[in-house]
Protein backbone atom coordinates (compact mmCIF):
# COMPACT_ATOMS: atom_id res chain seq x y z
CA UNK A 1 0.00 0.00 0.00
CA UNK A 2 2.84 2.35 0.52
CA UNK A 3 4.13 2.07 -3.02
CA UNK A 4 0.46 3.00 -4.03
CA UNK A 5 0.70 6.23 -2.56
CA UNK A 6 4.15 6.97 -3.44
CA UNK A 7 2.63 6.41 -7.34
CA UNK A 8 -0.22 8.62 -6.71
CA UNK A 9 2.15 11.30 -4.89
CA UNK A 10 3.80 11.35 -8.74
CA UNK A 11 0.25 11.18 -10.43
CA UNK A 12 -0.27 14.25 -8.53
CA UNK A 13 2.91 16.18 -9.67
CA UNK A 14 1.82 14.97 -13.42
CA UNK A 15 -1.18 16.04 -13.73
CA UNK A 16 -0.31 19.83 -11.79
CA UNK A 17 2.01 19.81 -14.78
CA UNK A 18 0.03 19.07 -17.22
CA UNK A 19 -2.57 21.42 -19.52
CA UNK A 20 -2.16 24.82 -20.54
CA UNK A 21 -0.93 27.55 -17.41
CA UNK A 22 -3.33 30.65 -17.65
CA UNK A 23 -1.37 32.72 -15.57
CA UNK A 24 1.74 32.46 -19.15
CA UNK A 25 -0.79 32.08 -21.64
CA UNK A 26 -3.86 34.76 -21.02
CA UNK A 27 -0.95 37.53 -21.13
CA UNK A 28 0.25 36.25 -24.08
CA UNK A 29 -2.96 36.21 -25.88
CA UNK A 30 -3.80 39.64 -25.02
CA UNK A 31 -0.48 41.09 -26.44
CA UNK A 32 -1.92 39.20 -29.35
CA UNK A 33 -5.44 40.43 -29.17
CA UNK A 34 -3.81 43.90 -29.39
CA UNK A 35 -1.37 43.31 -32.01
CA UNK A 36 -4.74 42.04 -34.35
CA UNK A 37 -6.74 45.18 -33.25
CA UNK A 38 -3.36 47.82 -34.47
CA UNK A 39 -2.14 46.00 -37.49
CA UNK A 40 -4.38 43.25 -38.65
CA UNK A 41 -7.91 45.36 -38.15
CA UNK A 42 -6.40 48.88 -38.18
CA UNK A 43 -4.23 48.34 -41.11
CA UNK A 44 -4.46 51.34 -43.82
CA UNK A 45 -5.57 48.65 -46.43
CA UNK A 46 -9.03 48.42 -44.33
CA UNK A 47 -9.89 52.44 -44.87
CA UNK A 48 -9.91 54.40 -47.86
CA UNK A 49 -9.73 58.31 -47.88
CA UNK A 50 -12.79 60.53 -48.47
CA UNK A 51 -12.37 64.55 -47.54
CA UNK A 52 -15.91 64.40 -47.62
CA UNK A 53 -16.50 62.74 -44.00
CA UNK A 54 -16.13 64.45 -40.58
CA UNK A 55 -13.26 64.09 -38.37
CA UNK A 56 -15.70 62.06 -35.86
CA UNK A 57 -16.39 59.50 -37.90
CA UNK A 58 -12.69 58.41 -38.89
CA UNK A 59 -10.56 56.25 -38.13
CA UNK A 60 -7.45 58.00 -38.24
CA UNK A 61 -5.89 60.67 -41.31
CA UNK A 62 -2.37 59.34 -43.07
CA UNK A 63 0.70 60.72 -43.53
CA UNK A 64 -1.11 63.43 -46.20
CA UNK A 65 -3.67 64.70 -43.51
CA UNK A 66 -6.14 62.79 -45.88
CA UNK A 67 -8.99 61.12 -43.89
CA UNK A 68 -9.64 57.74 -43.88
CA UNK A 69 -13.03 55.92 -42.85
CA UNK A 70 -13.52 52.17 -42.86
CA UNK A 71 -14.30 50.28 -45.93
CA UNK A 72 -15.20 46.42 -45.34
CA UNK A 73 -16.05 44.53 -42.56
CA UNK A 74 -12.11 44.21 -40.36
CA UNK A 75 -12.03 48.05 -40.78
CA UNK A 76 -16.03 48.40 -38.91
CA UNK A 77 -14.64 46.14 -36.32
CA UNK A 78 -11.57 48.26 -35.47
CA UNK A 79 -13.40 51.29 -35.22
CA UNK A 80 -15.38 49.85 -32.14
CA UNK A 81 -12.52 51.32 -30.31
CA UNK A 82 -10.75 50.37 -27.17
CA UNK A 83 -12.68 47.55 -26.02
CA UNK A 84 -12.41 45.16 -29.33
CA UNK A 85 -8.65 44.17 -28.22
CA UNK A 86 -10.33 42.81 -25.06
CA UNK A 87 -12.91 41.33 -27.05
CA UNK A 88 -10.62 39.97 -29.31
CA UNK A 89 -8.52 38.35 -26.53
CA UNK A 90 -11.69 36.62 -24.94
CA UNK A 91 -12.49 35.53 -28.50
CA UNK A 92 -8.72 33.91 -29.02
CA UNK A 93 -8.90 32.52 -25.69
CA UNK A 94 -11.91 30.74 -25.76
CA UNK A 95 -10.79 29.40 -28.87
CA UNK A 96 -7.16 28.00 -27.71
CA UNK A 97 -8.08 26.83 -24.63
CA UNK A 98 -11.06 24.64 -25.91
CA UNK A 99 -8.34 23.42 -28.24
CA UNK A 100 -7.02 22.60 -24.77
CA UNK A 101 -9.37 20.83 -23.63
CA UNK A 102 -10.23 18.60 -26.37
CA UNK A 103 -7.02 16.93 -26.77
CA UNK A 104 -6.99 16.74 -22.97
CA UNK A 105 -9.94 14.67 -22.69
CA UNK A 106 -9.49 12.67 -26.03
CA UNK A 107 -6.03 11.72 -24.14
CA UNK A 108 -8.02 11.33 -20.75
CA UNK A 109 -10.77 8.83 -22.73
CA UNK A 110 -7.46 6.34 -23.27
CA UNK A 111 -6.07 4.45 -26.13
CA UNK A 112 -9.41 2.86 -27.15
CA UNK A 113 -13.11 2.87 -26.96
CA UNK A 114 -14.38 3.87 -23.57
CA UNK A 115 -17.95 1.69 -23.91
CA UNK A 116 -15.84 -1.12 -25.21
CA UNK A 117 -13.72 -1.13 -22.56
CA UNK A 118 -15.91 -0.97 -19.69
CA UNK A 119 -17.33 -4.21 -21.40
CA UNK A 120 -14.55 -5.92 -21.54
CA UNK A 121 -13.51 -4.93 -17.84
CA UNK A 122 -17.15 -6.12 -16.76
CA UNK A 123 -16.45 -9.40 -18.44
CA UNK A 124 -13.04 -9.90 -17.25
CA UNK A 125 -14.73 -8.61 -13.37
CA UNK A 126 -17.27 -11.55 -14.06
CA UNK A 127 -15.00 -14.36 -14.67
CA UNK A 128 -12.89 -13.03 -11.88
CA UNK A 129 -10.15 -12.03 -14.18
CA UNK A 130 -8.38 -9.14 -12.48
CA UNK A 131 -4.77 -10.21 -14.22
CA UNK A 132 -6.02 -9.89 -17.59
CA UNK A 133 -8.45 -7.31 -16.45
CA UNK A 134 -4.78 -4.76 -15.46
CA UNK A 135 -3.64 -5.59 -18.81
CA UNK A 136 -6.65 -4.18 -20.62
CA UNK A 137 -5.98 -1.10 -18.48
CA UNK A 138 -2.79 -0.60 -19.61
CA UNK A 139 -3.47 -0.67 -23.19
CA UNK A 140 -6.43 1.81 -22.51
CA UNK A 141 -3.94 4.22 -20.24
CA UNK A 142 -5.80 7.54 -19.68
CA UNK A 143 -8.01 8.37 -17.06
CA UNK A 144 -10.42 6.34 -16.93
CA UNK A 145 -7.60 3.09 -17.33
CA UNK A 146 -5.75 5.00 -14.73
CA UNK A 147 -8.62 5.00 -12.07
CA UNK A 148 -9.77 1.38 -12.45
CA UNK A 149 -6.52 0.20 -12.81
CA UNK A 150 -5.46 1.34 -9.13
CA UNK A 151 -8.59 -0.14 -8.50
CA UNK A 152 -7.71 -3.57 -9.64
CA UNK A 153 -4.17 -3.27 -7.93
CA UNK A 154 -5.74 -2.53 -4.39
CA UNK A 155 -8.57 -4.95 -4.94
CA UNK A 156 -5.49 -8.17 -5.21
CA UNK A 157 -3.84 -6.77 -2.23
CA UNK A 158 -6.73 -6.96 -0.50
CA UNK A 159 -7.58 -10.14 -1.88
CA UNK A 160 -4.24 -11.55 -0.30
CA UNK A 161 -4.78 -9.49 2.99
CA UNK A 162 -5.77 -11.58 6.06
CA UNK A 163 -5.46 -9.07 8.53
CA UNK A 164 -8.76 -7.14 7.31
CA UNK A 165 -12.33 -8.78 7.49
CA UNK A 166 -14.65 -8.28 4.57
CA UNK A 167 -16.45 -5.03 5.57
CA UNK A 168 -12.77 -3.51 6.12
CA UNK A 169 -11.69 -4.99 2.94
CA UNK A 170 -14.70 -3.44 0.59
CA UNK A 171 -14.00 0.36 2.62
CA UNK A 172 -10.56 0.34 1.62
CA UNK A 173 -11.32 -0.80 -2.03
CA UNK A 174 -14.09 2.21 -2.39
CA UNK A 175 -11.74 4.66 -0.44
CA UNK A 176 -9.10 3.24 -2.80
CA UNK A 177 -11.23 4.45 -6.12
CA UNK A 178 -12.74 7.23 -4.75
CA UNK A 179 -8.62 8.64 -4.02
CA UNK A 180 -7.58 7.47 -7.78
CA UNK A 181 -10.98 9.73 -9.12
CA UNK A 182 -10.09 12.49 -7.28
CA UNK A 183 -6.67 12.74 -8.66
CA UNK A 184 -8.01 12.78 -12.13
CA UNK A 185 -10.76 15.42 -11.89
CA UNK A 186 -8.27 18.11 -11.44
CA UNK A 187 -7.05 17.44 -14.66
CA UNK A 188 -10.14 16.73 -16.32
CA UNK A 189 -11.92 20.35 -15.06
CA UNK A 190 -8.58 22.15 -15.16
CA UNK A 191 -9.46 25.30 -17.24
CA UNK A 192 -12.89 24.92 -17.31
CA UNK A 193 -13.51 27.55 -14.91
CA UNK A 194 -12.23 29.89 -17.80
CA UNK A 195 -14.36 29.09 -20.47
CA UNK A 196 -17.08 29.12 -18.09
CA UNK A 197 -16.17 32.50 -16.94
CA UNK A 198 -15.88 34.19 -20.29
CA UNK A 199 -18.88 33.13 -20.85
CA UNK A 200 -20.88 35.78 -18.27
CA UNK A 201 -17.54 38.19 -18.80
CA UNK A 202 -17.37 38.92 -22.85
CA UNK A 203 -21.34 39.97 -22.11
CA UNK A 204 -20.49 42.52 -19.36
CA UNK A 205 -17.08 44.01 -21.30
CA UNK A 206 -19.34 44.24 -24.10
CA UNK A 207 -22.21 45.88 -23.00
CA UNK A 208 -19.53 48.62 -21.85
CA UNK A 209 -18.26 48.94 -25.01
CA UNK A 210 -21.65 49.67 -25.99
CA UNK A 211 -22.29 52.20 -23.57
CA UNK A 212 -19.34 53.92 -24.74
CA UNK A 213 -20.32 53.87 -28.26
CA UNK A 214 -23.42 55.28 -26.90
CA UNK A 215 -22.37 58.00 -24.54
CA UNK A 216 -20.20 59.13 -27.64
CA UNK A 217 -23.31 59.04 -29.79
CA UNK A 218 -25.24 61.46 -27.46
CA UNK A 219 -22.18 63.74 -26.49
CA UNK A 220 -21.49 64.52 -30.59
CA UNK A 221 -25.27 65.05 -30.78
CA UNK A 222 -24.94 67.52 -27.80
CA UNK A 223 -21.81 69.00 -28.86
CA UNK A 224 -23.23 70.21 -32.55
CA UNK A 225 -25.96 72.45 -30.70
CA UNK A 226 -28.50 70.30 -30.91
CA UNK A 227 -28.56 69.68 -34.79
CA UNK A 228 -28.29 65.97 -35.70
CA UNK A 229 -24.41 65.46 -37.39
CA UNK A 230 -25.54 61.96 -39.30
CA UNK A 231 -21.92 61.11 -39.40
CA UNK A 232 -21.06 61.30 -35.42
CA UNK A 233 -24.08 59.93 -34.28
CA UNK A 234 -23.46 57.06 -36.66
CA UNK A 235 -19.89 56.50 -35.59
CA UNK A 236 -20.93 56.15 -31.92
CA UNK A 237 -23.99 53.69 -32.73
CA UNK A 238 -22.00 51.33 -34.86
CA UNK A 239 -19.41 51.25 -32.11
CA UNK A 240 -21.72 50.23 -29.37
CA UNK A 241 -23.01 47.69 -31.81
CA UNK A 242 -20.08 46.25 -33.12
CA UNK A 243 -18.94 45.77 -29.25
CA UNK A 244 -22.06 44.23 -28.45
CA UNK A 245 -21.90 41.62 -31.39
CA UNK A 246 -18.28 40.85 -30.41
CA UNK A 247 -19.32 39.91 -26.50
CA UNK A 248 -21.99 38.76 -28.10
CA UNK A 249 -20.75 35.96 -29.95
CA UNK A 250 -17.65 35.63 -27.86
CA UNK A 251 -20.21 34.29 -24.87
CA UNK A 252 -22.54 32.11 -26.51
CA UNK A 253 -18.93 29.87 -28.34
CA UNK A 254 -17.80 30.04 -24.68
CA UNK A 255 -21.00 28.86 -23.22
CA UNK A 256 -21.70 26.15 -26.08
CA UNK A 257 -18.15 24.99 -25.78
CA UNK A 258 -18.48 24.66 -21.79
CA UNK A 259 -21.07 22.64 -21.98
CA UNK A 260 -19.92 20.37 -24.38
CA UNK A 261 -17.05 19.71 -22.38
CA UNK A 262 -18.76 19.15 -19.02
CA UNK A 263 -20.93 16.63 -21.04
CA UNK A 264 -17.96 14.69 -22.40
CA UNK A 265 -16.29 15.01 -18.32
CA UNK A 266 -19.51 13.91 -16.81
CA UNK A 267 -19.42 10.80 -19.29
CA UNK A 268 -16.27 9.90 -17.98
CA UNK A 269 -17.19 9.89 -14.40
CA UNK A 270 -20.63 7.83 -15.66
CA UNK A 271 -18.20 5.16 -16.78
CA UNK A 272 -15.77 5.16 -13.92
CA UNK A 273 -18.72 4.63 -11.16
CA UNK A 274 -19.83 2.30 -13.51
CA UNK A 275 -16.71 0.29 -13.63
CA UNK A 276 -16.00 1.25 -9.75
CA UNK A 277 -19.21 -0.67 -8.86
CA UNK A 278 -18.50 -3.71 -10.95
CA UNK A 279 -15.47 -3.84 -8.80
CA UNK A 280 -16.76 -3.98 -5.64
CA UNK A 281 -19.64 -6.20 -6.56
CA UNK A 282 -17.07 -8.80 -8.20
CA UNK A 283 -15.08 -8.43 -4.81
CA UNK A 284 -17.94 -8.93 -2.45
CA UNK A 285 -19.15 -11.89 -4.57
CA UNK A 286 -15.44 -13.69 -5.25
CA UNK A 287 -14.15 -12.86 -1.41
């Protein structure tokens, strides 16, 4: 039993190791997110010049004092002003770190089919087959092979053990699954919490950015004496709107994606408990 807890004391350091670190990466991504909103979206290919417009409703003026105004969609974007890099960032966050977590929990489903190998472990449980039963979980490997292999290991130690009586025997066995699943749902929710939280936050940065655009909107129309300048108000209403469509859509990829990957975690701990009971029903029926 010792040299089970020395291997989960390294299971432990593993998995703290392993995934994405947010604390390196969300930094990162935001010098990105601003890099896209200066020279990708606020490149001079996205505006053309017209003398004809207002200076509230450009962009920016060149190196001619000619003024520019958008023209296509990246340019309309960039002029939702200081808030789109943030939006941006939650955008290319959401995005990498559900990359994140896919390949984490295709690695975490193992080697193989998950249904088919909680079959073939219920078989193998059945005909009292624990040998052959540890090598099916090492050709499975990830966390679900991981869990009901420790499983297996403390249920033949116990098997041997004549110190314990049966009702001892089946409370370390459970405590001895219940410790192996709680050292992979770290790594299994790790990050979650992000995508979860970007999912209320991109909303709330958003609707800022719109009252921005909007406060903008109402101070040009103030500012002009009271007579409506079509091109201010304009700029100030498609910048509350273009913010608003970023947090928009930023929240409801973050949501959708959150769910879909507490779906896919809650399916592995369905088949672990399923497993987990098959264990200790095969070990109160065989000792």
């Amino acid at each position: 039993m010792e040299m089970n807890v020395s291997k989960n004391d390294e299971q432990v350091v593993a998995r703290k190791a392993g995934g994405l670190n947010p604390a390196v990466i969300i930094p990162i991504l935001l010098v990105i997110g601003i890099c896209i909103w200066l020279f990708v979206l606020g490149s001079p290919g996205n505006f053309k010049a017209d003398p004809r417009l207002s200076g509230a409703s450009v962009a920016f003026s060149d190196v001619e004092g000619k003024e520019m105004h958008p023209q296509g969609f990246l340019g309309m974007i960039y002029m939702g002003g200081v808030i789109v890099p943030l939006l941006v960032t939650f955008m290319i966050t959401v995005i990498v770190f559900s990359f994140e977590r896919y390949f984490v929990l295709n690695k975490a489903s193992g080697a193989g089919n998950v249904d088919n190998f909680v079959v073939k472990i219920r078989s193998l449980l059945n005909q009292n087959k624990i040998d052959e039963a540890l090598e099916e979980c090492d050709r499975q490997q990830g966390s679900v092979g991981n869990v009901v292999k420790e499983g297996l290991t403390t249920y033949k130690a116990l098997a041997h053990d004549t110190t314990l009586n049966k009702e001892q025997k089946m409370v370390a066995l459970n405590k001895a699954i219940e410790e192996a699943t709680t050292l992979e749902m770290p790594m299994l929710e790790k990050n979650m919490m992000i995508l979860s939280t970007l999912g209320t936050v991109a909303t709330l940065v958003a609707l800022l950015g719109t009252v921005i655009g909007m406060i903008r909107a109402f101070f040009a129309l103030g500012a002009s004496g009271g007579t409506p300048d079509a091109a201010a108000l304009s700029i100030g209403i498609s910048e509350a709107l273009i913010n608003t469509a970023l947090g928009i859509g930023t929240s409801a990829v973050a949501i959708i994606l959150y769910n879909f990957f507490t779906s896919k975690i809650d399916g592995l701990t369905y088949k672990i408990d399923e497993i987990a009971m098959s264990i200790q029903q095969s070990f109160a029926e065989f000792h």
